[in-house]
N, C-alpha and C. Protein backbone atom coordinates (compact mmCIF):
# COMPACT_ATOMS: atom_id res chain seq x y z
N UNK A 1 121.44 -130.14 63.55
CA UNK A 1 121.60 -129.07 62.60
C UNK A 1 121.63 -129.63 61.17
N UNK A 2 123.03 -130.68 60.87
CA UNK A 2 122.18 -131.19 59.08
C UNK A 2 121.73 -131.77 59.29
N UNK A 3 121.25 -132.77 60.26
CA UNK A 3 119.84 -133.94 60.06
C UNK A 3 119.26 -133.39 59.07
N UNK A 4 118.45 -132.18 59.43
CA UNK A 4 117.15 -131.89 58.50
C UNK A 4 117.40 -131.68 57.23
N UNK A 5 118.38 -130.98 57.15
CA UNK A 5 118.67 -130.58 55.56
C UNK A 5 119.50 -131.68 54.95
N UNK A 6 120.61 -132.68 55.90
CA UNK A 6 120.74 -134.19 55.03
C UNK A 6 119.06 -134.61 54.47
N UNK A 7 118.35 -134.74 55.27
CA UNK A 7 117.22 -135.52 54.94
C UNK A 7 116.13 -134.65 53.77
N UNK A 8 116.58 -133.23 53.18
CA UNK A 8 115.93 -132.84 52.50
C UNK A 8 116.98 -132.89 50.95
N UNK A 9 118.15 -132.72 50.97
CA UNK A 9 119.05 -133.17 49.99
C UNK A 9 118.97 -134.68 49.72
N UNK A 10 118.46 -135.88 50.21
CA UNK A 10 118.41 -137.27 49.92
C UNK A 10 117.17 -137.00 49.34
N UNK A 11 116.09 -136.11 49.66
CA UNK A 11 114.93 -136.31 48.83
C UNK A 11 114.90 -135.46 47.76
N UNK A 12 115.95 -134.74 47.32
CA UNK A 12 116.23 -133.89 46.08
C UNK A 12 116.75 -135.12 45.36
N UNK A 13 117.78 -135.93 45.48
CA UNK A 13 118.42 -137.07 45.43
C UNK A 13 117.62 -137.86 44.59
N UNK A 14 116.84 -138.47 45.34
CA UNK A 14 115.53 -139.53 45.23
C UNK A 14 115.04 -138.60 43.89
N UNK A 15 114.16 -137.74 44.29
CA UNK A 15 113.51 -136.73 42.90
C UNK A 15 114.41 -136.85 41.10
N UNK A 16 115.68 -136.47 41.59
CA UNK A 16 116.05 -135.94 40.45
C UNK A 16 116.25 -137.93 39.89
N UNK A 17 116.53 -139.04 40.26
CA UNK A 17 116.82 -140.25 39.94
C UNK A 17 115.35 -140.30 39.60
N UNK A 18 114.41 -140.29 40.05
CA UNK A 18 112.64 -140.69 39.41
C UNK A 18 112.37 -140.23 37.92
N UNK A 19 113.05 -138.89 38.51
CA UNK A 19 112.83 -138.03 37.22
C UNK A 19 113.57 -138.56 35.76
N UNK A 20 114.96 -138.76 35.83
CA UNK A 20 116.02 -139.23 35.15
C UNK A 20 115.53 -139.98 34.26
N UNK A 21 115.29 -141.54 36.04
CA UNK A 21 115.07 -142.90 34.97
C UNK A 21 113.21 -142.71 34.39
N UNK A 22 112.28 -141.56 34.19
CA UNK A 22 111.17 -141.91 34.00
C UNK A 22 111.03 -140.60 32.92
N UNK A 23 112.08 -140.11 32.42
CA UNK A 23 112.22 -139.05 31.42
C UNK A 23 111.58 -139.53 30.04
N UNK A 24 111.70 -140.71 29.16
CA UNK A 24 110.89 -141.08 28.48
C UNK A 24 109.94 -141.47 28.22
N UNK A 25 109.56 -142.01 29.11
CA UNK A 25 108.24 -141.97 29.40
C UNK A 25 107.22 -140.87 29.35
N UNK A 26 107.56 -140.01 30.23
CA UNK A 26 106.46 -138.85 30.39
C UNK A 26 107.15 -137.87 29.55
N UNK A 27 107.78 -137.66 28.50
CA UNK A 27 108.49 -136.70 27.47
C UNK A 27 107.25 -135.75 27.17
N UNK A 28 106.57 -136.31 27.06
CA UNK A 28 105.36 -135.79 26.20
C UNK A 28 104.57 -134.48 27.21
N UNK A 29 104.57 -135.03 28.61
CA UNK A 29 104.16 -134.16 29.50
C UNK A 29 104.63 -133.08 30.39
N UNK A 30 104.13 -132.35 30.11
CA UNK A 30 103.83 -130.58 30.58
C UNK A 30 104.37 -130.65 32.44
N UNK A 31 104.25 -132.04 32.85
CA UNK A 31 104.55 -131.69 34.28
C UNK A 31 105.47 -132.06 34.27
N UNK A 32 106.15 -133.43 33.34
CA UNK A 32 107.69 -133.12 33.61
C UNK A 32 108.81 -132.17 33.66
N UNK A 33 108.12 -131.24 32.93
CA UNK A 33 108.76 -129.85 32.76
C UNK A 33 108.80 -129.02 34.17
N UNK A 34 107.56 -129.39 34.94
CA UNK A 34 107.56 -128.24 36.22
C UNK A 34 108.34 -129.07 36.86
N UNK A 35 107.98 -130.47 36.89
CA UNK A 35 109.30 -131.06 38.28
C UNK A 35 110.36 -131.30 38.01
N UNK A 36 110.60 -131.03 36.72
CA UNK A 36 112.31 -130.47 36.40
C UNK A 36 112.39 -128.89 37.11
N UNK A 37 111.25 -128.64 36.98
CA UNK A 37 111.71 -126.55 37.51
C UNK A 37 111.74 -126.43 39.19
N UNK A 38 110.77 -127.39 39.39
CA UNK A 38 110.54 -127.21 40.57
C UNK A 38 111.84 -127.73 41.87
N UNK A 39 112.42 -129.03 41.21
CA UNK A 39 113.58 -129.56 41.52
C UNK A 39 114.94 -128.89 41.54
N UNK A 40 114.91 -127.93 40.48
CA UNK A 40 116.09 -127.22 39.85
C UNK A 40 115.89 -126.02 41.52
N UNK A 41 114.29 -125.38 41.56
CA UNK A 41 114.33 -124.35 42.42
C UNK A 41 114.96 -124.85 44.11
N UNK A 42 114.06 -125.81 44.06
CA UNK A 42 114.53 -126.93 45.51
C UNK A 42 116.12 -126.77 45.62
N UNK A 43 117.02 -127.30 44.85
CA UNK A 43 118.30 -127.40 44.90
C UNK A 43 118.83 -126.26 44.99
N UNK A 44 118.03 -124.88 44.22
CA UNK A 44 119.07 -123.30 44.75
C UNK A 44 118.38 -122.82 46.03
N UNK A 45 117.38 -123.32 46.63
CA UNK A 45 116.74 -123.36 48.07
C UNK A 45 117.50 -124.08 48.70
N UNK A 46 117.87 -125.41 48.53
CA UNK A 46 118.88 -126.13 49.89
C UNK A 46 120.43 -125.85 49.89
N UNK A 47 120.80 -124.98 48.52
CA UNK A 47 122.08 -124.78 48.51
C UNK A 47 121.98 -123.24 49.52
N UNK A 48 121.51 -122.46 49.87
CA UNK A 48 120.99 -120.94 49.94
C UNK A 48 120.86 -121.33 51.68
N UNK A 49 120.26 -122.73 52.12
CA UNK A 49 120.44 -122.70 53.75
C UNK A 49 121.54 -123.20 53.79
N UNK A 50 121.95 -124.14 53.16
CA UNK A 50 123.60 -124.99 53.60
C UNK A 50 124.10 -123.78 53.99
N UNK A 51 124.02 -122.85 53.30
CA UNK A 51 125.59 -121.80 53.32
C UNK A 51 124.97 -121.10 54.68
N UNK A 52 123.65 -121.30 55.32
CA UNK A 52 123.05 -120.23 56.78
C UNK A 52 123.26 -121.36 57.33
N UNK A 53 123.26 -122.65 57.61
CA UNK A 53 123.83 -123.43 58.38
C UNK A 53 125.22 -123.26 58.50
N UNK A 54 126.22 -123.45 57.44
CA UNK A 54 127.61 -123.48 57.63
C UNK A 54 128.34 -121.99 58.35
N UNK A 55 127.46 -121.32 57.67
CA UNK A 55 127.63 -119.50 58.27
C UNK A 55 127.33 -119.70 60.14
N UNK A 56 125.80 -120.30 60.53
CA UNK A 56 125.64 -120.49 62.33
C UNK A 56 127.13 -121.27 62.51
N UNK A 57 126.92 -122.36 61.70
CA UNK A 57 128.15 -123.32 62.50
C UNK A 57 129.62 -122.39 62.71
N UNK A 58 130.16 -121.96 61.50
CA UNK A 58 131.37 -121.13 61.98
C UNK A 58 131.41 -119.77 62.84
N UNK A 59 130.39 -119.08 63.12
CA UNK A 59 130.05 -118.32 64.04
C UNK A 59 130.44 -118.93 65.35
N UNK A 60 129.63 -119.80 65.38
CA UNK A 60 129.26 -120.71 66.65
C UNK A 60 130.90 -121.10 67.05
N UNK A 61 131.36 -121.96 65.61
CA UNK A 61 132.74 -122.41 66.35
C UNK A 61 133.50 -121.14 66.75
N UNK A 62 133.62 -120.14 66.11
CA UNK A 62 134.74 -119.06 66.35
C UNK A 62 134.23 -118.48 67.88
N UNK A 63 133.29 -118.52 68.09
CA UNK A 63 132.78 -118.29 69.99
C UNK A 63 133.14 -119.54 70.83
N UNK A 64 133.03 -120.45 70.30
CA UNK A 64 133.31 -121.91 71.08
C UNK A 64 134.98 -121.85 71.91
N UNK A 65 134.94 -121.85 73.26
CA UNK A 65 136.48 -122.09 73.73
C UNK A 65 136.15 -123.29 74.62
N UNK A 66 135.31 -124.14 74.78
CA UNK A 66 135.44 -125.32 75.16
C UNK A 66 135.95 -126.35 74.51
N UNK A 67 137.51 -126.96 74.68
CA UNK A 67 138.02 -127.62 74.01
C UNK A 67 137.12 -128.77 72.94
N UNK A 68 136.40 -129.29 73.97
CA UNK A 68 136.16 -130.60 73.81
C UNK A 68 135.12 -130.58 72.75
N UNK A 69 134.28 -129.27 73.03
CA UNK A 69 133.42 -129.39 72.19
C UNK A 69 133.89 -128.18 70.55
N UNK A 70 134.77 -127.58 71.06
CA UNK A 70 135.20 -127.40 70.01
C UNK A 70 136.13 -128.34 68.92
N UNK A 71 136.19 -129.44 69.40
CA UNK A 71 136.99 -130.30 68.06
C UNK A 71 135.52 -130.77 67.71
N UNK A 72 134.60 -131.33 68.45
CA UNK A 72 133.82 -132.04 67.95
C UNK A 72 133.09 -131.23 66.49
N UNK A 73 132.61 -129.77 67.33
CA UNK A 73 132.90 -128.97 66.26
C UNK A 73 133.23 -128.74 65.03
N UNK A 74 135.03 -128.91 65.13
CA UNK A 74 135.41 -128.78 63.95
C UNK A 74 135.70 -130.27 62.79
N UNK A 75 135.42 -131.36 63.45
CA UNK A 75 134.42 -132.40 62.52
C UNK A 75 134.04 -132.20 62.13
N UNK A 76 132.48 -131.46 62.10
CA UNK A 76 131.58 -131.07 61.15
C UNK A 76 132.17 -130.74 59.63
N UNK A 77 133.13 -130.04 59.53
CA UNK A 77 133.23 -129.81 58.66
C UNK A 77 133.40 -131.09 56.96
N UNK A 78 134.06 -132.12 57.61
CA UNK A 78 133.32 -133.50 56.91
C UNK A 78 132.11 -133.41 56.07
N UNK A 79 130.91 -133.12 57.81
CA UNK A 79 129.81 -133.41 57.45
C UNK A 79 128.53 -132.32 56.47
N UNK A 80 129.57 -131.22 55.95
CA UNK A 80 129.00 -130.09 55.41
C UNK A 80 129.61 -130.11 53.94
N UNK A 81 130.82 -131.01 53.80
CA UNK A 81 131.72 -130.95 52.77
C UNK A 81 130.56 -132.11 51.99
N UNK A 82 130.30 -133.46 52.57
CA UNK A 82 129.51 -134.13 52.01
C UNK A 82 128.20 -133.92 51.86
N UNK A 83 127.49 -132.99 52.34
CA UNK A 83 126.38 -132.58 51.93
C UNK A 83 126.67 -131.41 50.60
N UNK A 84 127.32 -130.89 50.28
CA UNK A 84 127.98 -130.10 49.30
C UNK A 84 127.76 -130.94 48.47
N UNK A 85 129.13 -132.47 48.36
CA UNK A 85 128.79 -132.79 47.57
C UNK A 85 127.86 -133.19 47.04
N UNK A 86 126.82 -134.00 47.66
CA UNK A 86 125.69 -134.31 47.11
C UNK A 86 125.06 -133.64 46.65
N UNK A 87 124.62 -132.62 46.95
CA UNK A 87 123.74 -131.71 46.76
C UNK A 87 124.68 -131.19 45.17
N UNK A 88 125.77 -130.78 44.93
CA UNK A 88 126.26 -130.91 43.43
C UNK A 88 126.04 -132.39 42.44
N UNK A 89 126.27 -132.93 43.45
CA UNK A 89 125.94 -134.25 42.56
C UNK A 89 124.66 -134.86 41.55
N UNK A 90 123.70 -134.18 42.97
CA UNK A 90 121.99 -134.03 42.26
C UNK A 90 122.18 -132.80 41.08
N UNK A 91 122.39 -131.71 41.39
CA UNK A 91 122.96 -130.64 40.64
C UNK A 91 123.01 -130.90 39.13
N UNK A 92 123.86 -131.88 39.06
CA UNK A 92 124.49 -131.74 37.37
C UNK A 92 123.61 -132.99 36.90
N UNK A 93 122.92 -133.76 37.75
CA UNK A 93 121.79 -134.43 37.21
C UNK A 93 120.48 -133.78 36.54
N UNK A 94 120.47 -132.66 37.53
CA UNK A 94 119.49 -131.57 37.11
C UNK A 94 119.53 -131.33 35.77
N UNK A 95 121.04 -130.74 35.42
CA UNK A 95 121.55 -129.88 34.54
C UNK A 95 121.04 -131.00 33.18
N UNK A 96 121.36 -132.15 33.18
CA UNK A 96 121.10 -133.16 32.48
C UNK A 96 119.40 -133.43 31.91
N UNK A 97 118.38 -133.12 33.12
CA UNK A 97 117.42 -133.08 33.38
C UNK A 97 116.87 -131.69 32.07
N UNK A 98 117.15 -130.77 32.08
CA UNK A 98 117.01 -129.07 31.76
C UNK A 98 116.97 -129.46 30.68
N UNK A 99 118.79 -130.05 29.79
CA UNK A 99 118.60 -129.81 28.45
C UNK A 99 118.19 -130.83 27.90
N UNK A 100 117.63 -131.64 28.51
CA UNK A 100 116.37 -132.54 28.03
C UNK A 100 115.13 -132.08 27.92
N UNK A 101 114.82 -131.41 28.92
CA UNK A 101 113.20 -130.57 28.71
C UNK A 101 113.47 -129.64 27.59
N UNK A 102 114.80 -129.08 27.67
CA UNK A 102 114.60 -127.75 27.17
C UNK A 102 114.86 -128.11 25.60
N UNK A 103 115.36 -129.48 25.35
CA UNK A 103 114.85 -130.13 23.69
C UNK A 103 113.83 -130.73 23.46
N UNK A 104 113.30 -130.49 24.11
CA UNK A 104 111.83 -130.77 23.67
C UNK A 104 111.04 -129.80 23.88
N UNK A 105 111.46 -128.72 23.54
CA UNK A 105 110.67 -126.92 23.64
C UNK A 105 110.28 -126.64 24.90
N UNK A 106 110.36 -126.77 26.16
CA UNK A 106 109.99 -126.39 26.69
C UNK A 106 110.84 -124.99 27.23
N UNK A 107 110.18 -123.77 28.14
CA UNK A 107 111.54 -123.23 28.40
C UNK A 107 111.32 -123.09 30.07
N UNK A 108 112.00 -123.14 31.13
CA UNK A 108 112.12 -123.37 32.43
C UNK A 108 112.67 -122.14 33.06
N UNK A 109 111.83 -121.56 33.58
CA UNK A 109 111.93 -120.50 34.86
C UNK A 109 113.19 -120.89 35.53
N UNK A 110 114.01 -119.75 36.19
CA UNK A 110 114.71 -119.77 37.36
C UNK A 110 116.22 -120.79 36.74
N UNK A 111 116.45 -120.38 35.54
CA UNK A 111 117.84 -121.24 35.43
C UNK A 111 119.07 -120.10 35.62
N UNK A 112 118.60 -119.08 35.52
CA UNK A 112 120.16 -118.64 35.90
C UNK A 112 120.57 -118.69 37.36
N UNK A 113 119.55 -118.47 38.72
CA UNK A 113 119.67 -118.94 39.58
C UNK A 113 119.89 -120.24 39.91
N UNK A 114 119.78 -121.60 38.75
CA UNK A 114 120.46 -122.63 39.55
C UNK A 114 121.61 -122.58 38.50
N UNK A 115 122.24 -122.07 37.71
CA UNK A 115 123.28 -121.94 37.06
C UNK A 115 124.05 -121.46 38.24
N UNK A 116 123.81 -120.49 38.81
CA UNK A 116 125.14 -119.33 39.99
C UNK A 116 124.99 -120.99 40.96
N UNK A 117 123.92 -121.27 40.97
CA UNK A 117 123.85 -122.15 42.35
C UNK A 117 124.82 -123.39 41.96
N UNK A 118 124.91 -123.90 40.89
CA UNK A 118 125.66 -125.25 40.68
C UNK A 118 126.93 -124.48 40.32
N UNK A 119 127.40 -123.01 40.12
CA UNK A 119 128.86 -122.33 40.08
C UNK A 119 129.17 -122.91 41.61
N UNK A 120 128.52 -122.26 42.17
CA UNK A 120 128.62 -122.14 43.61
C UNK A 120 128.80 -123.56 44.38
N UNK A 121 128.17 -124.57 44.06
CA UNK A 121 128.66 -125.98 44.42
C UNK A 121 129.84 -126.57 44.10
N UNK A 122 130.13 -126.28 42.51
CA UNK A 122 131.35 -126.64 41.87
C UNK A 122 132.58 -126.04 42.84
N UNK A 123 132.52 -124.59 42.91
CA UNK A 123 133.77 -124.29 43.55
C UNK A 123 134.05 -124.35 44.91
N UNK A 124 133.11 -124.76 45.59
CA UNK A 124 132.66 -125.63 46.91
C UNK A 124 133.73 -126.74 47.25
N UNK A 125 133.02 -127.38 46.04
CA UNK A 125 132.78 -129.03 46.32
C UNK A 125 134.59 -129.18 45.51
N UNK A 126 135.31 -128.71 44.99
CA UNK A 126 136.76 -128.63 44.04
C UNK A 126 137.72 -128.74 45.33
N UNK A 127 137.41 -128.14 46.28
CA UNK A 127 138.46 -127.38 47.55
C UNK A 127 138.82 -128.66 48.00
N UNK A 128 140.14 -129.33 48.13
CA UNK A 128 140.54 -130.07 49.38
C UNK A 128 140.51 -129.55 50.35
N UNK A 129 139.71 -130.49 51.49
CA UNK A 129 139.42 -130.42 53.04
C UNK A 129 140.63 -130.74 53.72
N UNK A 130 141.84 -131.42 53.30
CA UNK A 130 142.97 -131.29 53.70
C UNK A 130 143.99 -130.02 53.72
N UNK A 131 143.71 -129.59 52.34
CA UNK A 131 144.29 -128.12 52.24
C UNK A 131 143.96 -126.92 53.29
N UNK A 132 142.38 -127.07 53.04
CA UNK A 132 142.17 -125.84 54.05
C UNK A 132 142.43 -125.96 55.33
N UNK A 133 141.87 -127.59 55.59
CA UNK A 133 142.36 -127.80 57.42
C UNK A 133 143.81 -127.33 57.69
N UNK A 134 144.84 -127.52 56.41
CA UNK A 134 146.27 -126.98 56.31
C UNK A 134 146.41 -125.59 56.82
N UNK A 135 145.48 -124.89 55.98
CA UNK A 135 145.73 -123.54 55.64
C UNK A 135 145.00 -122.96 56.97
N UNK A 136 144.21 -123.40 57.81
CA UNK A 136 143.63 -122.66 58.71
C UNK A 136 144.50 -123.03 59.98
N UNK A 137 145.13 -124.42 60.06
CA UNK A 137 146.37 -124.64 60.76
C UNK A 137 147.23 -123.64 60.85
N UNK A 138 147.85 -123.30 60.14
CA UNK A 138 148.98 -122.19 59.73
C UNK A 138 148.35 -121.07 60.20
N UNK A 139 147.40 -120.81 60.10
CA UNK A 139 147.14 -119.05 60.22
C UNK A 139 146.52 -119.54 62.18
N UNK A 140 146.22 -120.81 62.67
CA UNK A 140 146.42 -120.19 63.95
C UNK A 140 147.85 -120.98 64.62
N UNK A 141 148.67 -121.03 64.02
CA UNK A 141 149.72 -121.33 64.76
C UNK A 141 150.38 -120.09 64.59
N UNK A 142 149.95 -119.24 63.58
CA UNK A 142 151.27 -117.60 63.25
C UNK A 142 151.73 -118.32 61.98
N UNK A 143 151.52 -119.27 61.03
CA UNK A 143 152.73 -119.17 60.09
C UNK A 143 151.72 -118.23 59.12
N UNK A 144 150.49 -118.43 58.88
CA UNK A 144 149.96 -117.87 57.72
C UNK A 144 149.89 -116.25 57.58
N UNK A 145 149.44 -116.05 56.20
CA UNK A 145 149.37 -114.64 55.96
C UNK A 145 148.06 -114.42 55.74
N UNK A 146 147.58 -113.20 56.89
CA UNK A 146 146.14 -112.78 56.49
C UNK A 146 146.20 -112.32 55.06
N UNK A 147 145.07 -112.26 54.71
CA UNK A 147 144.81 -112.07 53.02
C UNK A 147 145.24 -110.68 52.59
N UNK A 148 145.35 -109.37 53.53
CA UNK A 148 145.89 -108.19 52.81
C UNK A 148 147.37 -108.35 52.80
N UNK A 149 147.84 -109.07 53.94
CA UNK A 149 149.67 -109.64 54.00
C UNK A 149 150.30 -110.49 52.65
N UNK A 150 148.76 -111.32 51.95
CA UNK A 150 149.26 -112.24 51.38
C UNK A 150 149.11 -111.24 49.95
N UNK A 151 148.83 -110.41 49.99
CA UNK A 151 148.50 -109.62 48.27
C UNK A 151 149.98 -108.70 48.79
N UNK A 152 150.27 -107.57 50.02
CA UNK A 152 151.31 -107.20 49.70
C UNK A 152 152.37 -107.75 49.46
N UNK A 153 152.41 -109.68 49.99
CA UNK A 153 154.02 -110.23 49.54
C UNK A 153 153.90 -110.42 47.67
N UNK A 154 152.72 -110.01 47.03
CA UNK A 154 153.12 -110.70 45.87
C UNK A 154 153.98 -109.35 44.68
């Protein structure tokens, strides 16, 4: 399940570092501008399945009552937290990428969609994985408060 999309976030990865270290160079050219756009679109495309992968996977786990394979299961979540990050990480390289093109006049399609998309990584990628493993602890042992419980205690 992330094999494929690890292996398409390492080549967003790869892209946005070519791009970076070869920005002066090709300043002058018209295509650095598209594979800044085109890169920027890539990244609100692999952020847009992460979340239909992570969406099957928790489906999947919340049907899962086979112990065994339900912890293995809930590992994953590691392995979705670090694809997050990366995938933000390329992100704000991007962002770096943009207002470089975009000082040198160019203007680039599709930035408010990777603007929501790198919101959307940021507040992702901020969350301790300890906290929530906390917080989802609690709510199946009985200590937690479902979310309309937790607005009437305030």
């Amino acid at each position: 399940m992330a094999v494929v999309l690890s292996n398409q976030i390492d080549a967003s990865v790869k892209s946005a570092d070519e791009l970076e270290s070869g920005r002066t160079a090709e300043h002058r050219s018209a295509m650095f501008c598209f594979d800044v756009e085109d890169l920027a679109a890539e990244i609100v495309r692999l952020y847009h399945e992460l979340g239909r992968q992570v969406e099957k996977w928790q489906d999947h786990l919340a049907k899962n009552e086979i112990p065994s394979e339900r912890e293995q299961l809930l590992r994953l979540d590691e392995t979705w937290l670090s694809l997050y990050t990366k995938l933000e990480a390329t992100a704000t390289k991007v962002v770096h990428l943009i207002k470089y093109t975009e000082g040198l006049g160019y203007r680039l399609d599709g930035k408010v969609a990777f603007k929501e998309c790198l919101k959307g990584l940021r507040e992702i990628t901020c969350l301790s994985l300890d906290r929530v493993r906390g917080g989802f602890a609690s709510i199946a042992s009985g200590d937690g408060l479902e979310l309309d419980q937790f607005f009437d205690s305030l």
